[in-house]
Protein backbone atom coordinates (compact mmCIF):
# COMPACT_ATOMS: atom_id res chain seq x y z
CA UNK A 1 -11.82 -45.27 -42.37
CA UNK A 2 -8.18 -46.60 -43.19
CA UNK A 3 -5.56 -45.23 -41.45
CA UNK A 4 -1.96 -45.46 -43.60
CA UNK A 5 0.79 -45.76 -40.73
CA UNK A 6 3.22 -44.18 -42.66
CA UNK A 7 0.73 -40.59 -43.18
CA UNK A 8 0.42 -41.19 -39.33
CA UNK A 9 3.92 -41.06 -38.78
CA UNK A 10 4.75 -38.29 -41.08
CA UNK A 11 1.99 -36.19 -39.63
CA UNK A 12 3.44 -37.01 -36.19
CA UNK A 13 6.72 -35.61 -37.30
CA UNK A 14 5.62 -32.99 -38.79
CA UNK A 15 3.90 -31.65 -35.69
CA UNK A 16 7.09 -32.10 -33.65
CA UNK A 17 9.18 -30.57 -35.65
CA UNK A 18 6.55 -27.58 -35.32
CA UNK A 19 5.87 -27.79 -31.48
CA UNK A 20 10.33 -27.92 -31.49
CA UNK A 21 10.32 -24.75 -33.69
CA UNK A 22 7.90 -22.70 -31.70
CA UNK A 23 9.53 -24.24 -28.04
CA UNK A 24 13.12 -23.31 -29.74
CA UNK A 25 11.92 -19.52 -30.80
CA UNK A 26 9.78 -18.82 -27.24
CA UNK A 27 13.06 -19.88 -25.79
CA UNK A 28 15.57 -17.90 -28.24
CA UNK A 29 13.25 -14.36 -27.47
CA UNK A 30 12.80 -15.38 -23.63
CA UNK A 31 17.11 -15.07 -23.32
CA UNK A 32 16.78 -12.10 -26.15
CA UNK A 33 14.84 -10.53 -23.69
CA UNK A 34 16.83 -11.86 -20.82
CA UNK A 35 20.09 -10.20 -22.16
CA UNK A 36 18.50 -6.56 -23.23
CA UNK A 37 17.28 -6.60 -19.63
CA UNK A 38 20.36 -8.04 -17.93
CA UNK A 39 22.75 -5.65 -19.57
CA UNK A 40 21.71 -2.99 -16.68
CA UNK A 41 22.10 -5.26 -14.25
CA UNK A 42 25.97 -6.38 -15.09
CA UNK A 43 27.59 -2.51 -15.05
CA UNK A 44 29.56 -2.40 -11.67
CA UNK A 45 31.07 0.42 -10.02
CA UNK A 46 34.91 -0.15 -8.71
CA UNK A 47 34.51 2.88 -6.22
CA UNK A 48 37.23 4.58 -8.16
CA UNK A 49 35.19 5.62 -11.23
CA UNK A 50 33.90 9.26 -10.90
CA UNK A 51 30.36 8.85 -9.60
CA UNK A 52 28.68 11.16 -12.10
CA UNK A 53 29.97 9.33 -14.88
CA UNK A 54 29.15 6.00 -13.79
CA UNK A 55 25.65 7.35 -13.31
CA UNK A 56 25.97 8.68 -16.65
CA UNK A 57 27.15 5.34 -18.27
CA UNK A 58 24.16 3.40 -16.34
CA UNK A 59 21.72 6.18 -17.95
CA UNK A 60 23.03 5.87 -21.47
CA UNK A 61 23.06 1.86 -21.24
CA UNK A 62 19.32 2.55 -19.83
CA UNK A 63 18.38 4.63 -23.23
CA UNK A 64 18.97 8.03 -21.16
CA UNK A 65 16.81 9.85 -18.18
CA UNK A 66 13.46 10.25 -18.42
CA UNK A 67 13.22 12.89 -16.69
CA UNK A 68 15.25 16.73 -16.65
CA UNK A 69 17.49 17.60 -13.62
CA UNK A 70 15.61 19.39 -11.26
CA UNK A 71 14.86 20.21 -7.75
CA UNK A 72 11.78 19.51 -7.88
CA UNK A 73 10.57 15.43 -7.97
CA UNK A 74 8.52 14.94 -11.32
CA UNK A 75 4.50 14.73 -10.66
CA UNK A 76 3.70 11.23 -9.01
CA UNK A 77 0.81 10.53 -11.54
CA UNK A 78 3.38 10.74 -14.55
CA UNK A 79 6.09 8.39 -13.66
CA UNK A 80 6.15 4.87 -14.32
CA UNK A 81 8.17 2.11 -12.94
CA UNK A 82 12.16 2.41 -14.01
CA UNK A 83 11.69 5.87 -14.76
CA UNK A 84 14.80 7.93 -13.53
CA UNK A 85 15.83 11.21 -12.57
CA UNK A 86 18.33 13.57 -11.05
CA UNK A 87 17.37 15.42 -7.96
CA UNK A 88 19.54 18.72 -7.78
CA UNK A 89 19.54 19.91 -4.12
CA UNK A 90 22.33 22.35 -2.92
CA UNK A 91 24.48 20.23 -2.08
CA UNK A 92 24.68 18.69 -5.49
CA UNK A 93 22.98 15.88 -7.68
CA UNK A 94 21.62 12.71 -6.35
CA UNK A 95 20.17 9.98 -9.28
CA UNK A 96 16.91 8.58 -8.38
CA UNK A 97 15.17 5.68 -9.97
CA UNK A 98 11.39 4.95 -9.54
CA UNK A 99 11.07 1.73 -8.15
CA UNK A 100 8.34 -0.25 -6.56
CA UNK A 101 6.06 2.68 -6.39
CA UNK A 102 8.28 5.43 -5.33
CA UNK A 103 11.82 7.18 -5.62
CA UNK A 104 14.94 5.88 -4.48
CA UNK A 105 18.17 6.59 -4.98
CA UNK A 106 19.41 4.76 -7.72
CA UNK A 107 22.53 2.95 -5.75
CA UNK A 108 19.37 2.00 -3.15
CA UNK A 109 17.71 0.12 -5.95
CA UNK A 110 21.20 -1.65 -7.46
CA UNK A 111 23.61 -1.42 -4.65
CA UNK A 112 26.79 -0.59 -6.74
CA UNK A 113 28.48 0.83 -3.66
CA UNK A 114 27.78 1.90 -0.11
CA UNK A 115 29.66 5.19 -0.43
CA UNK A 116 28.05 6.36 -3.60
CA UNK A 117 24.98 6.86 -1.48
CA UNK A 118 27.14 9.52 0.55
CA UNK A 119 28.07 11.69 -2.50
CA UNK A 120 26.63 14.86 -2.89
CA UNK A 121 23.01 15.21 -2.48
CA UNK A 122 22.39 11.44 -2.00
CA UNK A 123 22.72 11.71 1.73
CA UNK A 124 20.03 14.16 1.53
CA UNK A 125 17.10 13.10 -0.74
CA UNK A 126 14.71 12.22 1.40
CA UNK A 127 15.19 14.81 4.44
């Protein structure tokens, strides 16, 4: 069997350039990805921002709650991880986000701002 060196080479080229165009797209979806799941992470609060509509900004750049307002805490075998909610106790709303297997308050989970975890019914949650 002959082998032509200049086949060889083309061949050779050929499969880089296909290797480079799958490394290039695995890249190009892995920062996609990155920046879709990022976006959450980059919304601050200033501590001047009313704290119900920050939560409400967070929610809408989050696709909205998955679960109703409510006093009571959605069934345990429903929720999934990153699922949120807003606990209604009497002393007013708290947002909670399922997180590693359980509820916390949302600000617990992303730390926007000591203080937000003293509005309303945030103090309160878990008594």
């Amino acid at each position: 069997m002959k082998f032509n060196i200049q086949s060889i080479l083309i061949s050779s080229f050929a499969l880089a350039g296909i290797f480079s165009s799958i490394f290039l797209s695995t890249i190009t979806l892995s920062s996609t990805a990155y920046a879709q799941a990022s976006e959450v992470e980059r919304l601050s609060w200033d501590g001047e921002e009313n704290v119900e509509l920050f939560w409400q900004r967070y929610l809408t750049s989050k696709g909205g709650i998955t679960w109703e307002r409510s006093s009571e805490y959605p069934d345990y075998d429903k929720v999934k991880e990153g699922d949120t909610f807003m606990v209604e106790l009497k002393q007013g709303p708290c947002l909670m986000e399922f997180f590693h297997g359980r509820w916390r308050r949302a600000n617990d989970v992303w730390r926007w701002g000591e203080s937000m975890n003293e509005y309303a019914a945030c103090p309160y949650v878990f008594d």
